[in-house]
Protein backbone atom coordinates (compact mmCIF):
# COMPACT_ATOMS: atom_id res chain seq x y z
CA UNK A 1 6.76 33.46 15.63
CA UNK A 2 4.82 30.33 15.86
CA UNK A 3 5.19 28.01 12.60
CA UNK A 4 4.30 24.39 12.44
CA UNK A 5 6.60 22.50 9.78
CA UNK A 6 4.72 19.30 9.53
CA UNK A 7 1.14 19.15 8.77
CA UNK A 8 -1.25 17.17 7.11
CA UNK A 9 -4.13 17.30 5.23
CA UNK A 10 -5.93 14.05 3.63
CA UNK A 11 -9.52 14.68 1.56
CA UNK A 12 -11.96 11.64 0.80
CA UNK A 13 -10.14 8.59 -0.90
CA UNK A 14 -6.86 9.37 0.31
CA UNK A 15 -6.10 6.78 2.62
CA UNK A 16 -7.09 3.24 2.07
CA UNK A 17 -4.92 0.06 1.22
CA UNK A 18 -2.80 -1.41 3.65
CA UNK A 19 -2.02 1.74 5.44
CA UNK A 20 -5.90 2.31 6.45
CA UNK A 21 -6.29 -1.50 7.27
CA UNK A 22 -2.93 -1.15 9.72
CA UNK A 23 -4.10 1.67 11.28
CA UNK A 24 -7.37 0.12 12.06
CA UNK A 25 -5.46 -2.76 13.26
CA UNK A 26 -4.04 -0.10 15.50
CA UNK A 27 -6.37 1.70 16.69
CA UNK A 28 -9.66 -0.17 16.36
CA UNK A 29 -12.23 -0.83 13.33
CA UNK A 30 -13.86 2.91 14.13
CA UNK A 31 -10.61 4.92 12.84
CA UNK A 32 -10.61 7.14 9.76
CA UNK A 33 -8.21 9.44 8.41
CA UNK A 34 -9.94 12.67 7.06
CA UNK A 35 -8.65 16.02 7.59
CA UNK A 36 -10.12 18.51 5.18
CA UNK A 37 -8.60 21.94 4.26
CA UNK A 38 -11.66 23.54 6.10
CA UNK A 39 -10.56 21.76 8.97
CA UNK A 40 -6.49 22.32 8.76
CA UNK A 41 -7.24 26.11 8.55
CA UNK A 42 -9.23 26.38 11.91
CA UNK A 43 -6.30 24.47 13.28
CA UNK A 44 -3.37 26.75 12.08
CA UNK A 45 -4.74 30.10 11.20
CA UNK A 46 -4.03 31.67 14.67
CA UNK A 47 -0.55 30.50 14.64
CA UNK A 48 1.86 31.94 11.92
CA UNK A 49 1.93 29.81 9.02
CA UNK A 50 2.23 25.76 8.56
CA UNK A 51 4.28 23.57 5.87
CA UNK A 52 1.19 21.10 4.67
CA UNK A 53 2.37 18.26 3.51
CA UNK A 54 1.55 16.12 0.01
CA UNK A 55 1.66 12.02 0.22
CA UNK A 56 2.50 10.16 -2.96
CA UNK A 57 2.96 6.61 -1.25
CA UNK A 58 0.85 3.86 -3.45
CA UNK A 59 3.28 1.38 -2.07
CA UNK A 60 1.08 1.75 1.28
CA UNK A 61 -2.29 3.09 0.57
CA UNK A 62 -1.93 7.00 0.75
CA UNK A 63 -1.92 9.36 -1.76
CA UNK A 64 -2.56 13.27 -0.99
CA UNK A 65 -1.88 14.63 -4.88
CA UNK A 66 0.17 17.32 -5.15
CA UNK A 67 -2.53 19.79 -6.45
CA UNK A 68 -4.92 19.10 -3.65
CA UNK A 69 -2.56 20.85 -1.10
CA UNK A 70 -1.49 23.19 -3.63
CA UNK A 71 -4.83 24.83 -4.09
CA UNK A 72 -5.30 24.92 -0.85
CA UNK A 73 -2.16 26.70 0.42
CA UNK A 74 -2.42 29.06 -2.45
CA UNK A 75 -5.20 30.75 -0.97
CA UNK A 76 -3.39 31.70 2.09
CA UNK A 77 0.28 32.94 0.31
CA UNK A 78 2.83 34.14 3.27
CA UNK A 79 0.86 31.77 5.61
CA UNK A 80 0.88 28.56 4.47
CA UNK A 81 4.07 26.07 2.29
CA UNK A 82 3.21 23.07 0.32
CA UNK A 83 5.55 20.55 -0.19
CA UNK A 84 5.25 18.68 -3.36
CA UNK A 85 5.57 14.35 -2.80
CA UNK A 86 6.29 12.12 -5.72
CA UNK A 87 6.63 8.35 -6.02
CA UNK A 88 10.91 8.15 -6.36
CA UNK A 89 10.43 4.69 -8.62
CA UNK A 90 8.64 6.96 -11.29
CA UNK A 91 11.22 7.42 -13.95
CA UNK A 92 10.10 11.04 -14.36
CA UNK A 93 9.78 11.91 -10.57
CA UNK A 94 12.08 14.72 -10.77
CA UNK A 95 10.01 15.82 -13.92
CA UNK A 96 6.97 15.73 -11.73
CA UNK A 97 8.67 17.67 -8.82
CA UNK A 98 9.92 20.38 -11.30
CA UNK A 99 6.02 21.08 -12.26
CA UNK A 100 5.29 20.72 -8.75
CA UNK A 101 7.17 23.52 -7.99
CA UNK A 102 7.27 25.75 -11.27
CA UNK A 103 3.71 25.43 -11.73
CA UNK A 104 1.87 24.45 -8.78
CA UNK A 105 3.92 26.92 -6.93
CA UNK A 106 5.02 23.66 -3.97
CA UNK A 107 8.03 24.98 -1.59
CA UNK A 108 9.50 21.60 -1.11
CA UNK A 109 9.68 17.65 -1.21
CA UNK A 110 8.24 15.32 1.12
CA UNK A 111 9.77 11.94 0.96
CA UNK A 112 9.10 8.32 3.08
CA UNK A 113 10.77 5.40 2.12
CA UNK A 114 8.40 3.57 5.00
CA UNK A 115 5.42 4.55 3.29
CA UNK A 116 6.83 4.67 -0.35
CA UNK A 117 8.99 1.20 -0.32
CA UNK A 118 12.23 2.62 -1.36
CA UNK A 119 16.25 3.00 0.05
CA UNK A 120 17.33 6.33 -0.20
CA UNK A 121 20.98 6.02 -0.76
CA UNK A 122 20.35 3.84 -3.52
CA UNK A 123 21.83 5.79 -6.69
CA UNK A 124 18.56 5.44 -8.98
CA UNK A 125 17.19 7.64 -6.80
CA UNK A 126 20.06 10.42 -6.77
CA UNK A 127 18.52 12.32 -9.50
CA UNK A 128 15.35 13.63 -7.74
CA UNK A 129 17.90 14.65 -4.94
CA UNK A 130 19.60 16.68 -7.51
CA UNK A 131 16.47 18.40 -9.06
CA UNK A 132 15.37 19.71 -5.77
CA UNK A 133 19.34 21.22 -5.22
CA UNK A 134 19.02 22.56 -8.53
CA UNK A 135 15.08 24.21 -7.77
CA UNK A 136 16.79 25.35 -3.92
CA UNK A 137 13.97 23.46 -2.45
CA UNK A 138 14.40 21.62 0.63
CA UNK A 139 13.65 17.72 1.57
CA UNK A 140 11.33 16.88 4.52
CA UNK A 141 11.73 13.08 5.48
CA UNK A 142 9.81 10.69 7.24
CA UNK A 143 12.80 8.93 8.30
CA UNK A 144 11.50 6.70 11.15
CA UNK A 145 9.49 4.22 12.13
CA UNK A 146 5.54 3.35 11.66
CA UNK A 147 3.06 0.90 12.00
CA UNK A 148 2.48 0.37 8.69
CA UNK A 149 2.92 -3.73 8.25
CA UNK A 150 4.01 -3.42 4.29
CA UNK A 151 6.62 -0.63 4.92
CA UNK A 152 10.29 -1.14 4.53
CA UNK A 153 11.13 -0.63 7.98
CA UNK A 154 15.21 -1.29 7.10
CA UNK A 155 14.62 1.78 4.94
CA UNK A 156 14.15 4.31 7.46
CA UNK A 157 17.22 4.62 9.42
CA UNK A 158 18.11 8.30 9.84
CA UNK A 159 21.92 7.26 8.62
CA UNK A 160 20.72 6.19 5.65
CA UNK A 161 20.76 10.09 4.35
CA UNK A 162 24.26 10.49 5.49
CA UNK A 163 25.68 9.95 1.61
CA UNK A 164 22.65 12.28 0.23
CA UNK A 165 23.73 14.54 2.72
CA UNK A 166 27.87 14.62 1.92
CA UNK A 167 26.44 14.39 -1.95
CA UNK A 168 24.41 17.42 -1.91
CA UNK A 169 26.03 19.77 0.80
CA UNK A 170 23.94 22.08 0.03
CA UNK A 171 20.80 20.74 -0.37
CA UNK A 172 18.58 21.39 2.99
CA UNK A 173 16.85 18.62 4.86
CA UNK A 174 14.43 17.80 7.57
CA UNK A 175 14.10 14.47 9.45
CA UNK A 176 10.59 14.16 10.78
CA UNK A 177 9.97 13.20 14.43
CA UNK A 178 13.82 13.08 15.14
CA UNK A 179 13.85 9.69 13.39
CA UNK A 180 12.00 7.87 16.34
CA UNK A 181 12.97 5.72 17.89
CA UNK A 182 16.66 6.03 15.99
CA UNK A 183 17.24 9.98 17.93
CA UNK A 184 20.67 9.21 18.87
CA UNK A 185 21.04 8.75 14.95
CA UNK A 186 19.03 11.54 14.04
CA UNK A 187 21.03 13.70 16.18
CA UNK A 188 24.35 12.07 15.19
CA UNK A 189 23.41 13.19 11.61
CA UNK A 190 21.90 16.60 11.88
CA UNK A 191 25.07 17.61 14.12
CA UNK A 192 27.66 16.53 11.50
CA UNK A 193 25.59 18.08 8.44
CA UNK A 194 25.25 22.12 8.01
CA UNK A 195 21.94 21.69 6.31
CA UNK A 196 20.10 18.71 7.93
CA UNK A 197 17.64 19.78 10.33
CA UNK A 198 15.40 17.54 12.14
CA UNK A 199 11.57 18.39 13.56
CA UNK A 200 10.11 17.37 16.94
CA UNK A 201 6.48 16.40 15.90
CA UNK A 202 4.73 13.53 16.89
CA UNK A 203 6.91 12.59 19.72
CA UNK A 204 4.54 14.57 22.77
CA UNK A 205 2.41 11.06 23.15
CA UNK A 206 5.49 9.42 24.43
CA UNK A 207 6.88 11.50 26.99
CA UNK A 208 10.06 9.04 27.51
CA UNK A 209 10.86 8.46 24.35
CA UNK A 210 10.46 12.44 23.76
CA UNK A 211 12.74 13.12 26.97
CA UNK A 212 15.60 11.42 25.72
CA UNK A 213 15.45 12.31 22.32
CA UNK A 214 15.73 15.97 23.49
CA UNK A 215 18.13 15.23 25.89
CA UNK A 216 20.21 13.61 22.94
CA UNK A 217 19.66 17.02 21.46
CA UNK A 218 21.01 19.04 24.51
CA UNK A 219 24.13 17.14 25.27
CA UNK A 220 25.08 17.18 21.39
CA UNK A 221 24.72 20.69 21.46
CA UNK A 222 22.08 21.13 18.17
CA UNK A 223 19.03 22.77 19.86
CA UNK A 224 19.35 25.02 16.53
CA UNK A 225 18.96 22.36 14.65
CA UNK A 226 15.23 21.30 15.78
CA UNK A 227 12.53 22.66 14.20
CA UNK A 228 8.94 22.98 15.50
CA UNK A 229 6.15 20.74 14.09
CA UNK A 230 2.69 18.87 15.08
CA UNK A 231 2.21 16.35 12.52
CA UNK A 232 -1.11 17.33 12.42
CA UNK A 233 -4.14 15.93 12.29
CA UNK A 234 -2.81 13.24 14.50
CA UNK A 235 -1.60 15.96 16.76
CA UNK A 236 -2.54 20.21 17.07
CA UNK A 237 -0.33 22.92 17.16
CA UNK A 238 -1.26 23.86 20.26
CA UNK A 239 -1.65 20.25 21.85
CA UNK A 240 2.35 20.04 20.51
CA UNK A 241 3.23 23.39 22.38
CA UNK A 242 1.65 22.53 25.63
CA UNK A 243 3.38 18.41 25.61
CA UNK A 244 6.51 20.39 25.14
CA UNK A 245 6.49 22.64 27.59
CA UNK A 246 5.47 19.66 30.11
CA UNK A 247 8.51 17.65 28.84
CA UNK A 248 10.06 17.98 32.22
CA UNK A 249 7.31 16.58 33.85
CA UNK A 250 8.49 13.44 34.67
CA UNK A 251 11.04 14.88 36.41
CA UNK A 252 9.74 15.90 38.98
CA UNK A 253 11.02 14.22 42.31
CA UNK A 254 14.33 12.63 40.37
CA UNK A 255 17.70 13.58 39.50
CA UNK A 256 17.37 13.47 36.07
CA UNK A 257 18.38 16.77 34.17
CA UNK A 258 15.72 19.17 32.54
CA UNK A 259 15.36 20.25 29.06
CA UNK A 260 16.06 23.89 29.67
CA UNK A 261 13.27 25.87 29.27
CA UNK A 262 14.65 28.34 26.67
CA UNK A 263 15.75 25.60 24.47
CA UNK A 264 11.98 24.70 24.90
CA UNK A 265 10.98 28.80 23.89
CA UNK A 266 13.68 28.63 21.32
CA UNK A 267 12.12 25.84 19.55
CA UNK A 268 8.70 26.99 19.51
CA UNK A 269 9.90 29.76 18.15
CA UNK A 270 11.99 29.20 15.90
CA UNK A 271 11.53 31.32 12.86
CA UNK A 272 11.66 27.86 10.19
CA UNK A 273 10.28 30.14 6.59
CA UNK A 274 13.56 31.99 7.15
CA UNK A 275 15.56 29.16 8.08
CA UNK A 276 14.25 27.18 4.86
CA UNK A 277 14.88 30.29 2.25
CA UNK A 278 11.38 30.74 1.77
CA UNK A 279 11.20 34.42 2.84
């Protein structure tokens, strides 16, 4: 099995705001963030399924409603998960997330207190925590860094779901990109929680900072807690897969240790729908 737990997909009008004008900042005046449903499909379908990814962030420019990816993964049932997002300083945001998931037929949360302006161990927020242990749904967090300028950087410390974690023991969660560049945090966390997981996307552009975050993950003995994931459209499936395998690259002619190459297999592998309860 090949699944990709972090994808994207962003239609006309969903980016703008600060988050478009940082990114062009970025990256230069000719960037644009468009990745159609069309276009996610070519990506994905020869693999075995994808978790695509809602963004309610208004705090930062992006917002990806939750019945956009909804009718769009509900055309490929088995194959495809959509994770409901909702803004956490709506009062009825667990509301929302219940018809997200009764009625729109989402398999999870997505959550970014970067992009969304909000700390998540602040007790307001608790509630929307709750409704998605009550629905069995799990929580997939950007929990890291980004370039947005208006993002609450202080916000997105893996630790900071340590007391969501020890509230709701049951409750399963993902930290994106292994919490770059706070691994050693990320890892801390998902080895001291049964049901925080963390994914590896994003992280094959920076092959040092992907060594040693993987490295953090072999000498704390979690390999089984990493799950496999793109963050597509700013990376493929397959582009993921092949800056994986080539993690030992730099290497070559040193005495630094490998990333053993079936903890490489293992994560590519890994069978995540089964992991997350959804089959």
């Amino acid at each position: 099995m090949i699944f990709d737990c972090h994808t994207h997909v962003f239609g006309p009008g969903h980016v703008g705001g600060s988050f478009l004008a940082d990114a062009k900042r970025a990256w230069g005046e000719q960037y644009e963030l468009i990745a159609t449903p069309e276009q996610h499909w070519e990506t994905v379908k020869s693999f075995d399924g994808a978790i695509v990814l809602a963004f309610n962030c208004p705090a930062t420019g992006v917002v990806v409603p939750n019945e956009y990816v909804a009718t769009y993964v509900n055309r490929h049932p088995g194959r495809l998960y959509g994770f409901a997002s909702v803004n956490p300083h709506d009062e009825d945001a667990p509301d929302q997330l219940e018809h997200a998931v009764k009625e729109l037929g989402m398999s999870g949360l997505k959550l970014a207190p970067i992009y969304q302006n909000f700390y998540p161990d602040d007790k307001r927020y608790f509630p929307l925590y709750a409704k998605a242990d009550e629905l069995g749904i799990p929580i997939l967090w950007h929990q890291g860094t980004s370039f947005v300028s208006q993002g609450f950087l202080d916000a997105s410390r893996p630790a900071m779901l340590d007391p969501i974690a020890r509230t709701f023991p049951q409750l399963k969660m993902i930290i994106a990109h292994l919490g770059h560049p706070w691994h050693g945090e990320c890892v801390s966390l998902i080895r001291k929680n049964p049901n925080v997981y963390a994914d590896m996307s994003a992280l094959g552009s920076r092959p040092w900072q992907f060594y040693n975050a993987m490295m953090n993950v072999v000498e704390y003995g979690v390999p089984n807690k990493v799950l496999f994931g793109s963050d597509y459209s700013f990376f493929t499936t397959a582009q993921t897969m092949d800056s994986f395998r080539r993690i030992n690259d730099l290497t070559e002619g040193t005495k630094l240790p490998r990333i053993p190459e079936e903890t490489i297999e293992a994560i590519i592998h890994r069978n995540t729908p089964e992991i997350l309860g959804f089959v």
